[in-house]
N, C-alpha and C. Protein backbone atom coordinates (compact mmCIF):
# COMPACT_ATOMS: atom_id res chain seq x y z
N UNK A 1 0.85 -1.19 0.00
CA UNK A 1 0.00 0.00 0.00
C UNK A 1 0.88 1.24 0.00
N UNK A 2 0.54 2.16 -0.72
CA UNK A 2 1.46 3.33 -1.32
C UNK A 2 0.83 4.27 0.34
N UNK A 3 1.94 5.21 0.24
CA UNK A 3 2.14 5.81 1.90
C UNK A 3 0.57 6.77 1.80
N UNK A 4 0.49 7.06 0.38
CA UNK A 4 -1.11 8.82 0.76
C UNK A 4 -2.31 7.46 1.06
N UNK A 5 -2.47 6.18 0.63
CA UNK A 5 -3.56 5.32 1.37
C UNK A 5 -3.21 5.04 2.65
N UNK A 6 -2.06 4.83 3.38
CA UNK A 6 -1.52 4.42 4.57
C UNK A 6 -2.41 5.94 5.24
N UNK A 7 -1.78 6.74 4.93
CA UNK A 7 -2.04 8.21 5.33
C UNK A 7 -4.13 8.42 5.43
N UNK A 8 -4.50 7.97 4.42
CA UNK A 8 -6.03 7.79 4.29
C UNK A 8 -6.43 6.58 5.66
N UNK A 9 -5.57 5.69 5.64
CA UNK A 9 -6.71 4.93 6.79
C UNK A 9 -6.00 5.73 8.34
N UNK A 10 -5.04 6.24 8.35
CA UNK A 10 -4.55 6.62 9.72
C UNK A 10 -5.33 8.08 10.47
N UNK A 11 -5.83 8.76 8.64
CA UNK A 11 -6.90 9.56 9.58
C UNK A 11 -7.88 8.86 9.96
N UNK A 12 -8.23 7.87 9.15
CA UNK A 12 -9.80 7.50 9.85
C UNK A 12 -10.02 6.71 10.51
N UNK A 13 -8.54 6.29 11.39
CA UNK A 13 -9.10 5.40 12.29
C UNK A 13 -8.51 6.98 13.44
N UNK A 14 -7.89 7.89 13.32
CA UNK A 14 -8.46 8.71 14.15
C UNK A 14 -9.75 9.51 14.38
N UNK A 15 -10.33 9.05 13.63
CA UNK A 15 -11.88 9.40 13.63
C UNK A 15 -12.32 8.11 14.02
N UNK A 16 -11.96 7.25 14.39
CA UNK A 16 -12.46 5.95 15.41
C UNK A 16 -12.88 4.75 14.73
N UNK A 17 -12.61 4.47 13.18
CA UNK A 17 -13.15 4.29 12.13
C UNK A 17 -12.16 2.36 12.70
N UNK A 18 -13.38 1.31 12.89
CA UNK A 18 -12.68 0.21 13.18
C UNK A 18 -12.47 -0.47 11.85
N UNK A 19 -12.63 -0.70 10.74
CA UNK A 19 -12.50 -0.50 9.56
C UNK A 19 -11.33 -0.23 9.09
N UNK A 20 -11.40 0.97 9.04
CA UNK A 20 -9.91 1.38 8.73
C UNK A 20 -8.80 0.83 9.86
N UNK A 21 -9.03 0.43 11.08
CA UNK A 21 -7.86 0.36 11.67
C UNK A 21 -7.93 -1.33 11.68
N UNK A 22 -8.73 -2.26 11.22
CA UNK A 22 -8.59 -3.29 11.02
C UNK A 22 -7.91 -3.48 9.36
N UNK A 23 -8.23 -2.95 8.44
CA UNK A 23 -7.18 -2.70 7.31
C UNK A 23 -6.04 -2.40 7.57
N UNK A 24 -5.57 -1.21 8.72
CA UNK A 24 -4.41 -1.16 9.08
C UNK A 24 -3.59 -2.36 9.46
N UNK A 25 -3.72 -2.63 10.73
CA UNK A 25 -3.03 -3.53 11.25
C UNK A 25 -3.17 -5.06 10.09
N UNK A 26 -4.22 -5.12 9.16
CA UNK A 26 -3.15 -6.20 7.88
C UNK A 26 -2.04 -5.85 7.13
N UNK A 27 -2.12 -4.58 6.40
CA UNK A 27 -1.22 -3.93 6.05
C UNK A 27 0.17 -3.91 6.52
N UNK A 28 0.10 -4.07 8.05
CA UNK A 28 1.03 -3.30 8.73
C UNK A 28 1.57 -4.69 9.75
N UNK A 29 0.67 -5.95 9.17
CA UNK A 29 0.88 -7.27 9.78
C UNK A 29 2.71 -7.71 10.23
N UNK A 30 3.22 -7.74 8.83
CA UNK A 30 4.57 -7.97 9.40
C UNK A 30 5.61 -6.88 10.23
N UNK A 31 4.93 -5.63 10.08
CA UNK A 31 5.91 -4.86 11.33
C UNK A 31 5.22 -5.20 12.52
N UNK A 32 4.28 -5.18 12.87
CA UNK A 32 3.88 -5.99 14.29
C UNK A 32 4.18 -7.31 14.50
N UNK A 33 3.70 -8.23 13.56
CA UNK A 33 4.98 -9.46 14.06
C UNK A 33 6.42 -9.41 14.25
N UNK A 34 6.82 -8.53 13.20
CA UNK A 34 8.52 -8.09 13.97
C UNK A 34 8.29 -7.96 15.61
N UNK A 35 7.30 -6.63 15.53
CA UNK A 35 7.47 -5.83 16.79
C UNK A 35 7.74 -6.93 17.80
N UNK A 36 6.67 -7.77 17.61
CA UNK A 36 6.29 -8.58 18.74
C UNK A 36 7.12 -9.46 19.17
N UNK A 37 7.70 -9.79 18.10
CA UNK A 37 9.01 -11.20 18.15
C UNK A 37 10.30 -10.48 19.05
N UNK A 38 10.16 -9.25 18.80
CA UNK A 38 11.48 -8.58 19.11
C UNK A 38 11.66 -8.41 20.43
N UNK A 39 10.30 -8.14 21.24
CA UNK A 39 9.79 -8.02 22.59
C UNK A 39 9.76 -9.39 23.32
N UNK A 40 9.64 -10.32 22.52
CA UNK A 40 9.19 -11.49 23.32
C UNK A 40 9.81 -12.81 23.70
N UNK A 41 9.99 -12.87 24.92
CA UNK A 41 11.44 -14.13 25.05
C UNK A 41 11.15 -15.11 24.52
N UNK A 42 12.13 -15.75 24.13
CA UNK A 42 12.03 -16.77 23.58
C UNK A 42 11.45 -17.88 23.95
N UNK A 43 11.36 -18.08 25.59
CA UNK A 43 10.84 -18.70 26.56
C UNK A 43 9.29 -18.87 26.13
N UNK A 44 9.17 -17.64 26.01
CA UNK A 44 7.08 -17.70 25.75
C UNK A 44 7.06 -17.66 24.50
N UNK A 45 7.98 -17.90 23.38
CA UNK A 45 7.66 -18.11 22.53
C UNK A 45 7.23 -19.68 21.91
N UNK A 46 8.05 -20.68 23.31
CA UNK A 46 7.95 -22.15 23.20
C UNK A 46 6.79 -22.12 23.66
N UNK A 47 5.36 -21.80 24.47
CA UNK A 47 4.32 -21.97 24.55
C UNK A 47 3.07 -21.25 23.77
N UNK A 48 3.94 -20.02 23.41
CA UNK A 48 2.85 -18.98 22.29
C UNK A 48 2.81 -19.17 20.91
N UNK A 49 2.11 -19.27 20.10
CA UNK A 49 2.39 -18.97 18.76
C UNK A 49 2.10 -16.98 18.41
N UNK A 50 3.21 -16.57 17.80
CA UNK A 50 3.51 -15.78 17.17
C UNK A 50 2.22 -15.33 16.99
N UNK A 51 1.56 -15.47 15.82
CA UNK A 51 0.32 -15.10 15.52
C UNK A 51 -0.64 -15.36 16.25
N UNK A 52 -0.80 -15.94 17.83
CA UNK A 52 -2.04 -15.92 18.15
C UNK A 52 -1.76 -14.28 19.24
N UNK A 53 -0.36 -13.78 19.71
CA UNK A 53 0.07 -12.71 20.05
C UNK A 53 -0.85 -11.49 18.92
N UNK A 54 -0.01 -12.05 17.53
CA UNK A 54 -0.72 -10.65 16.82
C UNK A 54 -2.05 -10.81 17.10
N UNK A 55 -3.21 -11.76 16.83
CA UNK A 55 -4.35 -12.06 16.80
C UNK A 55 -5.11 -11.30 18.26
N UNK A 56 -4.24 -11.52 19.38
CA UNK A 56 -4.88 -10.92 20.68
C UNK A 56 -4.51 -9.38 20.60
N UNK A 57 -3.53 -8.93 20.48
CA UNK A 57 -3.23 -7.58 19.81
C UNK A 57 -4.27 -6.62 18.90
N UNK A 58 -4.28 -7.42 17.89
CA UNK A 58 -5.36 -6.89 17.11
C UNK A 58 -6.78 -6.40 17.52
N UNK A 59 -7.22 -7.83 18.00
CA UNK A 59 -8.58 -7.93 18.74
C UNK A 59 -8.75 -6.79 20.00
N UNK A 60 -7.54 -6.84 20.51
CA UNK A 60 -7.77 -5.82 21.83
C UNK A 60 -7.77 -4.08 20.78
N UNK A 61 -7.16 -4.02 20.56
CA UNK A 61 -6.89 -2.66 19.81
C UNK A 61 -8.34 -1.95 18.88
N UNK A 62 -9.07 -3.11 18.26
CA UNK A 62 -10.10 -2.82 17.72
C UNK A 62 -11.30 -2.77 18.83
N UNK A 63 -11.57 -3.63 20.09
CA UNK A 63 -12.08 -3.58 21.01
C UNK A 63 -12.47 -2.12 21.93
N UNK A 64 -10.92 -1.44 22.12
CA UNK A 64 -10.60 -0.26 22.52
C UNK A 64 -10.35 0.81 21.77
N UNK A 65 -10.83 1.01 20.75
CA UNK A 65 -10.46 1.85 19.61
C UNK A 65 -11.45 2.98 20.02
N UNK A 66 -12.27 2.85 20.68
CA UNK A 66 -13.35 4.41 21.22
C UNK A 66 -12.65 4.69 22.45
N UNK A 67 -11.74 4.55 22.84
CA UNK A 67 -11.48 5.29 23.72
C UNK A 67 -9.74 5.27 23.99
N UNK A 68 -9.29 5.07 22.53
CA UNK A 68 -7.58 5.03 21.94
C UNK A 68 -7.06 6.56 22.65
N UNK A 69 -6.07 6.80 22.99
CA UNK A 69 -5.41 8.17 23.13
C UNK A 69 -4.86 8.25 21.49
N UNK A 70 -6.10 8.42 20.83
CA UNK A 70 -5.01 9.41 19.68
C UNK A 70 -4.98 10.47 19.19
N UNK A 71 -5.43 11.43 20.38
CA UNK A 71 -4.82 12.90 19.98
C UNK A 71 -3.16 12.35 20.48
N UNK A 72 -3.05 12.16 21.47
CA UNK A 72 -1.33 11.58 22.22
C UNK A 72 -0.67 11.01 21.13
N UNK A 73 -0.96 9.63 20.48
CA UNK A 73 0.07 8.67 19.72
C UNK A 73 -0.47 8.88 18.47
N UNK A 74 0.76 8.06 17.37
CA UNK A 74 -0.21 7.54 16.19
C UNK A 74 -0.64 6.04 16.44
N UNK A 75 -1.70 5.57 15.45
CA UNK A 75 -2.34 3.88 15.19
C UNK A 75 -1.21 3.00 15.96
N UNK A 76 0.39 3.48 15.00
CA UNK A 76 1.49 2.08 15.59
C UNK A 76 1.34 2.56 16.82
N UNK A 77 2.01 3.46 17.40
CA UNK A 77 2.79 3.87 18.56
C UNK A 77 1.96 3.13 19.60
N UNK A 78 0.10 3.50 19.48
CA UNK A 78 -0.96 3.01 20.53
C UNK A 78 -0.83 1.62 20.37
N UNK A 79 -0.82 0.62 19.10
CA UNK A 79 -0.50 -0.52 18.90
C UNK A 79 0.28 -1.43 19.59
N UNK A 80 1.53 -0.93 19.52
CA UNK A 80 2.83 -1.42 19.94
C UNK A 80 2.26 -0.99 21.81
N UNK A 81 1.76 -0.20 21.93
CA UNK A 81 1.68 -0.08 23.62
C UNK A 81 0.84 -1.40 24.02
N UNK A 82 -0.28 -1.77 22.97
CA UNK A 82 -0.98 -3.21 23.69
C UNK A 82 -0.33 -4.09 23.32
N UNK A 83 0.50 -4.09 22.25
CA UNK A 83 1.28 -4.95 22.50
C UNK A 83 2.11 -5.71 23.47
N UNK A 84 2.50 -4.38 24.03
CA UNK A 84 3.89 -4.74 25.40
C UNK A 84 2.70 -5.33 26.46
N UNK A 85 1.83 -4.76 26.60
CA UNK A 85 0.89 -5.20 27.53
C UNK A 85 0.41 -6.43 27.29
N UNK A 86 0.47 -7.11 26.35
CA UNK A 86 -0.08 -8.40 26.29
C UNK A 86 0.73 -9.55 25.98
N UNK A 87 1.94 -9.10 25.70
CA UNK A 87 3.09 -9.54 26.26
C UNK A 87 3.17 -9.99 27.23
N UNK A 88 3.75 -9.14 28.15
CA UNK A 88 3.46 -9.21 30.10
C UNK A 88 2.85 -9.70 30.45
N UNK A 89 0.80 -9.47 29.62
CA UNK A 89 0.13 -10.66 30.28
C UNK A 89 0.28 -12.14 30.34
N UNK A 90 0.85 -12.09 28.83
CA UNK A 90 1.27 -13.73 28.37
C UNK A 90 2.09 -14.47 29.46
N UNK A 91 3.43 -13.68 29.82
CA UNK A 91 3.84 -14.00 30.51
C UNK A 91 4.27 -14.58 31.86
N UNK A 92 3.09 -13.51 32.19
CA UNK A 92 2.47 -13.60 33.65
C UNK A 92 1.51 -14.66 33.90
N UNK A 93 0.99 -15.18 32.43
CA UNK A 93 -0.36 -16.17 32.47
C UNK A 93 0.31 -17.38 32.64
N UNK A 94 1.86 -17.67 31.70
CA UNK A 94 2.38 -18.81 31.63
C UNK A 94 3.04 -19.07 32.73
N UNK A 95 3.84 -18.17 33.24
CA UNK A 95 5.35 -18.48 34.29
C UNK A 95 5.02 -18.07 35.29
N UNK A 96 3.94 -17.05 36.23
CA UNK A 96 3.56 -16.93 37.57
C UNK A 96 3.39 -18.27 38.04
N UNK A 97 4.47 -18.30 38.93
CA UNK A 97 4.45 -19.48 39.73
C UNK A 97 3.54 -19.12 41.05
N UNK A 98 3.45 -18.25 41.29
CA UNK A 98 2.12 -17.58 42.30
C UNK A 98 0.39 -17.91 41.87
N UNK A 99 0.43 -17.75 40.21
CA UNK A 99 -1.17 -18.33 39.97
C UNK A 99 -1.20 -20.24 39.64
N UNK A 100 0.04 -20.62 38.86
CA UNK A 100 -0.41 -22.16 38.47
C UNK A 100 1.14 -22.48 38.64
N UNK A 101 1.43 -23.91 38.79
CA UNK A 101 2.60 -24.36 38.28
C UNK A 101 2.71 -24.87 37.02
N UNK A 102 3.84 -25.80 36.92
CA UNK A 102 4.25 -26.26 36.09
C UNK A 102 3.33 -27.40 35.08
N UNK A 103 2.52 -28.08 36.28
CA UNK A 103 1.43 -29.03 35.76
C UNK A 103 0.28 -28.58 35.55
N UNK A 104 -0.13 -27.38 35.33
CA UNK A 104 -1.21 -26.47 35.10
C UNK A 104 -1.19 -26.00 34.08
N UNK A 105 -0.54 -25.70 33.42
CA UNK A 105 0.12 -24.61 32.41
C UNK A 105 -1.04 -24.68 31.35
N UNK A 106 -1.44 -26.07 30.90
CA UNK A 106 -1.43 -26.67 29.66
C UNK A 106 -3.75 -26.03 29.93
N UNK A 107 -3.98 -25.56 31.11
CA UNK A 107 -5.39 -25.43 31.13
C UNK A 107 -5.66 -23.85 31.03
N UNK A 108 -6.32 -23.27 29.90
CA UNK A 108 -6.35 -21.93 30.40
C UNK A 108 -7.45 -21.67 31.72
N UNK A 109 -8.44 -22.53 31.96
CA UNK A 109 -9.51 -22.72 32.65
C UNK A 109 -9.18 -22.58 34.42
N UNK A 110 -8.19 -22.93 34.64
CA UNK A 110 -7.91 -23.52 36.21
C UNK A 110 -8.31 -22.65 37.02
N UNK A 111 -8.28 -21.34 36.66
CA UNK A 111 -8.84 -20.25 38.00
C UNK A 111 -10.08 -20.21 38.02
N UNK A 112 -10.66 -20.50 36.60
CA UNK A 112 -12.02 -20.29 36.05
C UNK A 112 -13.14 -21.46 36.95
N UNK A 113 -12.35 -22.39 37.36
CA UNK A 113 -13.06 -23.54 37.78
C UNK A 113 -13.19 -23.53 39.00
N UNK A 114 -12.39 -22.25 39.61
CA UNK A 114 -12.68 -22.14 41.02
C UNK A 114 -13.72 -21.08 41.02
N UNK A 115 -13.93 -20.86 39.85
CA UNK A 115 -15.31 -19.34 40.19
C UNK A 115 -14.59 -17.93 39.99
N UNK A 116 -13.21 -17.95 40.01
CA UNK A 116 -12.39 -16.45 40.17
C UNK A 116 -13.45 -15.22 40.01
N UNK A 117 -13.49 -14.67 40.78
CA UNK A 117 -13.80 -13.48 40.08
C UNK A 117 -13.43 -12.38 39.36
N UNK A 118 -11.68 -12.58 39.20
CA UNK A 118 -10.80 -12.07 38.41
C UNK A 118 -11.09 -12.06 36.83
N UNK A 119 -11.74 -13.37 36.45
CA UNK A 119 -11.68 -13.72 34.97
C UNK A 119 -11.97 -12.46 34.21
N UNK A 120 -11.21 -12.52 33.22
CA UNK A 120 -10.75 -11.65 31.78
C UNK A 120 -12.54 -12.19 30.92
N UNK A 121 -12.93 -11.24 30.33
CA UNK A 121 -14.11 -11.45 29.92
C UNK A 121 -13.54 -12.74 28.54
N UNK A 122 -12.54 -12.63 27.93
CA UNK A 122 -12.65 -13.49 26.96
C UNK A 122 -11.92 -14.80 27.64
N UNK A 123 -11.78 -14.92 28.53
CA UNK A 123 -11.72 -16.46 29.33
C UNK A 123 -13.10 -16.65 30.11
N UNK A 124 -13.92 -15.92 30.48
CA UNK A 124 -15.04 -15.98 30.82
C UNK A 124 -16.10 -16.33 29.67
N UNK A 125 -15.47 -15.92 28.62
CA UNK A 125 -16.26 -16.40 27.21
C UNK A 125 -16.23 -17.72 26.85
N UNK A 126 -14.98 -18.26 27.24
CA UNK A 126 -14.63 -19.69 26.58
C UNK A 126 -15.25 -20.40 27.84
N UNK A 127 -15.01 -20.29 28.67
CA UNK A 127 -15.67 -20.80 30.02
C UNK A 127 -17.20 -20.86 29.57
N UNK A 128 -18.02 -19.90 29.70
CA UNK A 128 -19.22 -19.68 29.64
C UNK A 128 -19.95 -21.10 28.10
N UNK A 129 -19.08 -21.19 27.49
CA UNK A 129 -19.35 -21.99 26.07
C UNK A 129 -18.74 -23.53 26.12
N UNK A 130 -17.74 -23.51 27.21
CA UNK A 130 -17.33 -25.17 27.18
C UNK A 130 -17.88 -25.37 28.40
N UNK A 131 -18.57 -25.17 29.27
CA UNK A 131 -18.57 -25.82 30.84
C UNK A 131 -20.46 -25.48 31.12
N UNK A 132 -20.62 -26.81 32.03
CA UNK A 132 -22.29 -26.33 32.18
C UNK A 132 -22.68 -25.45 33.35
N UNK A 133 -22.86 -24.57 32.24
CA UNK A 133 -23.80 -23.38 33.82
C UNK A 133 -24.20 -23.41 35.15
N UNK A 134 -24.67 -24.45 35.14
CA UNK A 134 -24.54 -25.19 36.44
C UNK A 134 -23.60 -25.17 37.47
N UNK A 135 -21.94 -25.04 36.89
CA UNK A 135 -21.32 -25.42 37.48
C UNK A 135 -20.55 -23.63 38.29
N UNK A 136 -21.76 -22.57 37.63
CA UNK A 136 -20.98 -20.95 37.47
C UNK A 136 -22.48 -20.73 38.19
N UNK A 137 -23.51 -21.27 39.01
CA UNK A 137 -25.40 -20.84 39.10
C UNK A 137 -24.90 -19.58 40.17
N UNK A 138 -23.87 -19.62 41.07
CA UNK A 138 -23.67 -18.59 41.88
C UNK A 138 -22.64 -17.99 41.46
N UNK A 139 -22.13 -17.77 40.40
CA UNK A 139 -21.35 -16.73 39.74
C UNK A 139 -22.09 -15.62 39.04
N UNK A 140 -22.46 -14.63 39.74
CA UNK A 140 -23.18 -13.45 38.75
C UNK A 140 -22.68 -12.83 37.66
N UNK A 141 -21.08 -12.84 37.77
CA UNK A 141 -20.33 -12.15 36.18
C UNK A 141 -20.72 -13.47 35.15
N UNK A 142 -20.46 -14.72 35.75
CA UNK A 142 -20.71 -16.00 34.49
C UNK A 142 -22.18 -15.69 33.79
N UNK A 143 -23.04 -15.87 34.97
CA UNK A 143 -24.54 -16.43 34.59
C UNK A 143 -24.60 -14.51 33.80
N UNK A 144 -24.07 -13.69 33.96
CA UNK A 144 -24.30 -12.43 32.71
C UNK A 144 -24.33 -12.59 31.77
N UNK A 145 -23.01 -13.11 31.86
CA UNK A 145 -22.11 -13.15 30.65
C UNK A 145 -23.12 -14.55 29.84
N UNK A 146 -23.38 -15.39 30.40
CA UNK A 146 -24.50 -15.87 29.67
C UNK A 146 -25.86 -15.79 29.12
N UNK A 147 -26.38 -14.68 29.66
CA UNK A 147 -27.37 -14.21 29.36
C UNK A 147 -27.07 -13.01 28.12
N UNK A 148 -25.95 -12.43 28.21
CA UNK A 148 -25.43 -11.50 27.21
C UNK A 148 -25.36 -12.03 26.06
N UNK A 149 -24.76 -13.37 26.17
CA UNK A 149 -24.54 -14.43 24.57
C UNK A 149 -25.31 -14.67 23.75
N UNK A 150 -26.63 -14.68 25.32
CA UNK A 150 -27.73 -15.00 24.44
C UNK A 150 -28.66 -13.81 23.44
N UNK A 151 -28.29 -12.33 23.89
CA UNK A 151 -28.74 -11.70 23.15
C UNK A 151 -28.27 -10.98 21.75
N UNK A 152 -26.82 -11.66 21.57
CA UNK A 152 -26.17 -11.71 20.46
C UNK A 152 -27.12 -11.79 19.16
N UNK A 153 -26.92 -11.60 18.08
CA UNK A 153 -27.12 -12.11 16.75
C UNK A 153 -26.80 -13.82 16.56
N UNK A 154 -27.45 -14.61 15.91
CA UNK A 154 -26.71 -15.83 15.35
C UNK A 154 -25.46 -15.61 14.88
N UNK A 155 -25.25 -14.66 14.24
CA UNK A 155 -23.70 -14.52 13.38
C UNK A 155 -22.54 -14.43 14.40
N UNK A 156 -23.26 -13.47 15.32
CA UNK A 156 -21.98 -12.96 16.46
C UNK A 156 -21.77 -13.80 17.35
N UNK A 157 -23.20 -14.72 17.88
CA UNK A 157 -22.85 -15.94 18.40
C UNK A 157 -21.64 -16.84 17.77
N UNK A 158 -22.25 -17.34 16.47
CA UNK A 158 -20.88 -18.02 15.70
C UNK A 158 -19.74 -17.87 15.79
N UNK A 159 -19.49 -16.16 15.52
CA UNK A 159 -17.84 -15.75 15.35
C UNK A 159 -17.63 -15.47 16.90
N UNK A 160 -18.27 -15.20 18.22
CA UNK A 160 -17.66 -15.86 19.33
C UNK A 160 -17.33 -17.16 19.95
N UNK A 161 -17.98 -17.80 19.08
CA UNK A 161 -17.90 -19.64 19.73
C UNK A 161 -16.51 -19.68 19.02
N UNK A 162 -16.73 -19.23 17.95
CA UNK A 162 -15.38 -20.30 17.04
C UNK A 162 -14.46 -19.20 17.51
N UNK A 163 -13.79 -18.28 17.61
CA UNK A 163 -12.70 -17.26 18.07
C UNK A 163 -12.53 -17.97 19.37
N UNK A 164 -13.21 -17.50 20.54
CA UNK A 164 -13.25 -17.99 21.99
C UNK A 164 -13.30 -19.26 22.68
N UNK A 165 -13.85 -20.37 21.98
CA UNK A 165 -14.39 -21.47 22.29
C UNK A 165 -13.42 -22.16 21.37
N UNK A 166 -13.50 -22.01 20.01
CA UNK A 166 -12.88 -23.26 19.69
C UNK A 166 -11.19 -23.07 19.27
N UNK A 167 -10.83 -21.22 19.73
CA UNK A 167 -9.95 -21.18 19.14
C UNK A 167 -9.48 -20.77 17.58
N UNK A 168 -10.51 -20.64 16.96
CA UNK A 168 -10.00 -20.44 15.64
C UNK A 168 -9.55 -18.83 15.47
N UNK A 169 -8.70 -19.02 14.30
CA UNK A 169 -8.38 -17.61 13.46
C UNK A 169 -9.43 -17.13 12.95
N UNK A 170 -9.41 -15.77 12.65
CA UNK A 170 -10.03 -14.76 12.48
C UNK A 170 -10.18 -15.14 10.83
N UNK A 171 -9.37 -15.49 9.89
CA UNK A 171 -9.29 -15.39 8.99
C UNK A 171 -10.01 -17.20 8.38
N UNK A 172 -9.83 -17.85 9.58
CA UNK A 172 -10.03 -19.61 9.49
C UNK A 172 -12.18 -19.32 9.36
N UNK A 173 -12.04 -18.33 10.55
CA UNK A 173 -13.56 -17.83 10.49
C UNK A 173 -14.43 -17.47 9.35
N UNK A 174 -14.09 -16.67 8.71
CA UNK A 174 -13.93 -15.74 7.88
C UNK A 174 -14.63 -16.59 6.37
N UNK A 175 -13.51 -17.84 6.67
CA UNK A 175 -14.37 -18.70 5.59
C UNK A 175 -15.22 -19.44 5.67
N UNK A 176 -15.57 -19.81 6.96
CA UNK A 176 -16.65 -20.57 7.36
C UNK A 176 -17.76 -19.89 7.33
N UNK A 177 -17.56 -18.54 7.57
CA UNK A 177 -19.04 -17.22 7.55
C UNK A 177 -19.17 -16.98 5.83
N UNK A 178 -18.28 -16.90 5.16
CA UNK A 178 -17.97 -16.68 3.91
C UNK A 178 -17.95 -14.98 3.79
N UNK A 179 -17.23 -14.43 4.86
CA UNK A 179 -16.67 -12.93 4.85
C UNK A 179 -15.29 -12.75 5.16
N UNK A 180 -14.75 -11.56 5.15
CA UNK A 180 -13.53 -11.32 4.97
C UNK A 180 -13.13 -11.12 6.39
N UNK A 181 -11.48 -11.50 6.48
CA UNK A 181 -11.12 -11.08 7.65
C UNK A 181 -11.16 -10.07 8.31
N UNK A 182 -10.54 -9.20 7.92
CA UNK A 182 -11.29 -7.34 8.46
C UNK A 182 -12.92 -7.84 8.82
N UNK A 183 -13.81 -7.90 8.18
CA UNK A 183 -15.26 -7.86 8.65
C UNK A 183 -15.40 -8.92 9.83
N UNK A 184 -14.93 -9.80 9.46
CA UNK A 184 -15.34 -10.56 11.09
C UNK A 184 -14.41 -10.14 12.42
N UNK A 185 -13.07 -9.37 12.32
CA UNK A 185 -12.28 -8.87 13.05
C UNK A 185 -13.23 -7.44 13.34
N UNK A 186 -13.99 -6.91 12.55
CA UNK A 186 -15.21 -5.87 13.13
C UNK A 186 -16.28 -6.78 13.89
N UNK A 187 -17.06 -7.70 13.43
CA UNK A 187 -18.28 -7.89 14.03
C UNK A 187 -17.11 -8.54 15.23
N UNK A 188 -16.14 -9.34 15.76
CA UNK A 188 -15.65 -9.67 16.97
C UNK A 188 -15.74 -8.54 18.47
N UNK A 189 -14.89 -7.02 17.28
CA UNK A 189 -14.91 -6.02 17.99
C UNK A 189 -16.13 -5.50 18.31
N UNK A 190 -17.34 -5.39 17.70
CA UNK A 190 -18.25 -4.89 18.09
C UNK A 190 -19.18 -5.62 19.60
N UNK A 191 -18.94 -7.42 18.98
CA UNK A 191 -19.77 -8.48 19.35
C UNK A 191 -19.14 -8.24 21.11
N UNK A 192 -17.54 -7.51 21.04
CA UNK A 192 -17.20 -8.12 22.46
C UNK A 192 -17.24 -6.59 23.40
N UNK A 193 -17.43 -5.85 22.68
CA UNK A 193 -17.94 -4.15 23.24
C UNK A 193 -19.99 -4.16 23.60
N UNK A 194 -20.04 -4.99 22.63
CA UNK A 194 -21.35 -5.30 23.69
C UNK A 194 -21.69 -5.96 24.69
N UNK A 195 -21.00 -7.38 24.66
CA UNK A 195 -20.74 -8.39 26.10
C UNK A 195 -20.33 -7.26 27.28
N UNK A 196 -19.58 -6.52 26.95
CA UNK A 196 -18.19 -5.73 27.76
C UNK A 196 -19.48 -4.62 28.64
N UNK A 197 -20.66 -4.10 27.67
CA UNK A 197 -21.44 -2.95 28.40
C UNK A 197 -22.50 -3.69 29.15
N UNK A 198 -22.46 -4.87 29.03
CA UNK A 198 -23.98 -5.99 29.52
C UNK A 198 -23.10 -6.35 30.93
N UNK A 199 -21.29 -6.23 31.09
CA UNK A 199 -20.75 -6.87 32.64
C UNK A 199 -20.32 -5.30 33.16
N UNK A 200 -20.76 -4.52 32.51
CA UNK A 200 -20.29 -3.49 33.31
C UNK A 200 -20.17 -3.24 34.75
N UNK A 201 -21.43 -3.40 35.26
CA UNK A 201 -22.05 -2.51 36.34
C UNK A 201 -21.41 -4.13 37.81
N UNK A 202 -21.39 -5.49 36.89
CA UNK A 202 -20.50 -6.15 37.74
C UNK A 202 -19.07 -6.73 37.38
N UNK A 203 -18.37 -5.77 37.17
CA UNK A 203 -16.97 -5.56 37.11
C UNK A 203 -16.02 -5.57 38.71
N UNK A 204 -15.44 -7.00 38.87
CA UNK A 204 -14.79 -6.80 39.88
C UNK A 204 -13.81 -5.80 40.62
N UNK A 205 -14.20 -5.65 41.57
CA UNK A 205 -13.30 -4.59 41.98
C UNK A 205 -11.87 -4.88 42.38
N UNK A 206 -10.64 -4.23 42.08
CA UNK A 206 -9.36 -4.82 42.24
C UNK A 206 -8.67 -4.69 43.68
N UNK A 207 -7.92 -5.34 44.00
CA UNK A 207 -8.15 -5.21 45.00
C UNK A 207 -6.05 -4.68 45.75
């Protein structure tokens, strides 16, 4: 892409435009996999794949795109900041020997099964879709978050089961819906800014 189109989507994703900033970040795919590789030990690279880093990157960035600092940064600069941050989280998810050990590693679920009330809404997603309700009846963020799913669209249902639940790529999606990656990397962002305003009001407090 010639730099005056680069220049065309960077205004309009400062006009909040998720569209344009999901075109971006394809465009701009292999300098963020640089970025990311460059940041990231090698250590978590034996349990991460590369691209599921960009993939959570992405997703978060389009998620938070209404409320980006970009009068402050440009698209990369804010980019590369969730990046480092989800980095750290990775890190912290795999090697805190304070949350799991060594024989844990392999479950993203394990806190989830104690009820945490910590859970990250998109581990609360995969939770909410592999495990029976039953087992969350006195969890009020779960049993929301299930009732939220349910007021989804069929479509947005879909592209959350298969993203969250089964794991798939954005782009693996994409053909199963028979739409493009950018568009289902929008309906994700939209699908998980609505879950996000339905747990608002029970958002754990940190402590």
């Amino acid at each position: 892409m010639d730099s005056a189109n680069q220049s065309e989507l960077v205004d309009r994703i400062k006009k909040y435009d998720a569209e344009a900033l999901a075109s971006f970040i394809d465009v701009n795919r292999q300098q963020l996999m640089g970025f990311l590789k460059s940041i990231t030990a090698d250590r978590l690279l034996s349990v991460v794949e590369l691209d599921d880093l960009v993939q959570e990157v992405s997703t978060a960035a389009l998620t938070g795109l209404k409320t980006a600092p970009l009068d402050q940064y440009e698209p990369m600069q804010w980019i590369q900041q969730i990046a480092r941050r989800r980095v750290v989280d990775a890190h912290r998810f795999h090697f805190d020997a304070k949350r799991r050990d060594a024989g844990r590693q392999q479950s993203i679920h394990a806190d989830e099964k104690q009820g945490s009330p910590s859970l990250g809404i998109e581990q609360m997603l995969a939770a909410s879709m592999t495990s029976p309700s039953a087992a969350y009846s006195r969890d009020v963020r779960m049993n929301r978050m299930q009732a939220a799913i349910e007021e989804l669209t069929d479509e947005q249902k879909s592209a959350v089961r298969m993203r969250y639940a089964d794991g798939l790529q954005t782009k693996q999606i994409a053909e199963k819906l028979g739409k493009t990656d950018v568009a289902v990397r929008v309906l994700l962002s939209r699908s998980m800014r609505q879950l996000e305003k339905r747990l608002d009001d029970v958002k754990p407090t940190r402590q």
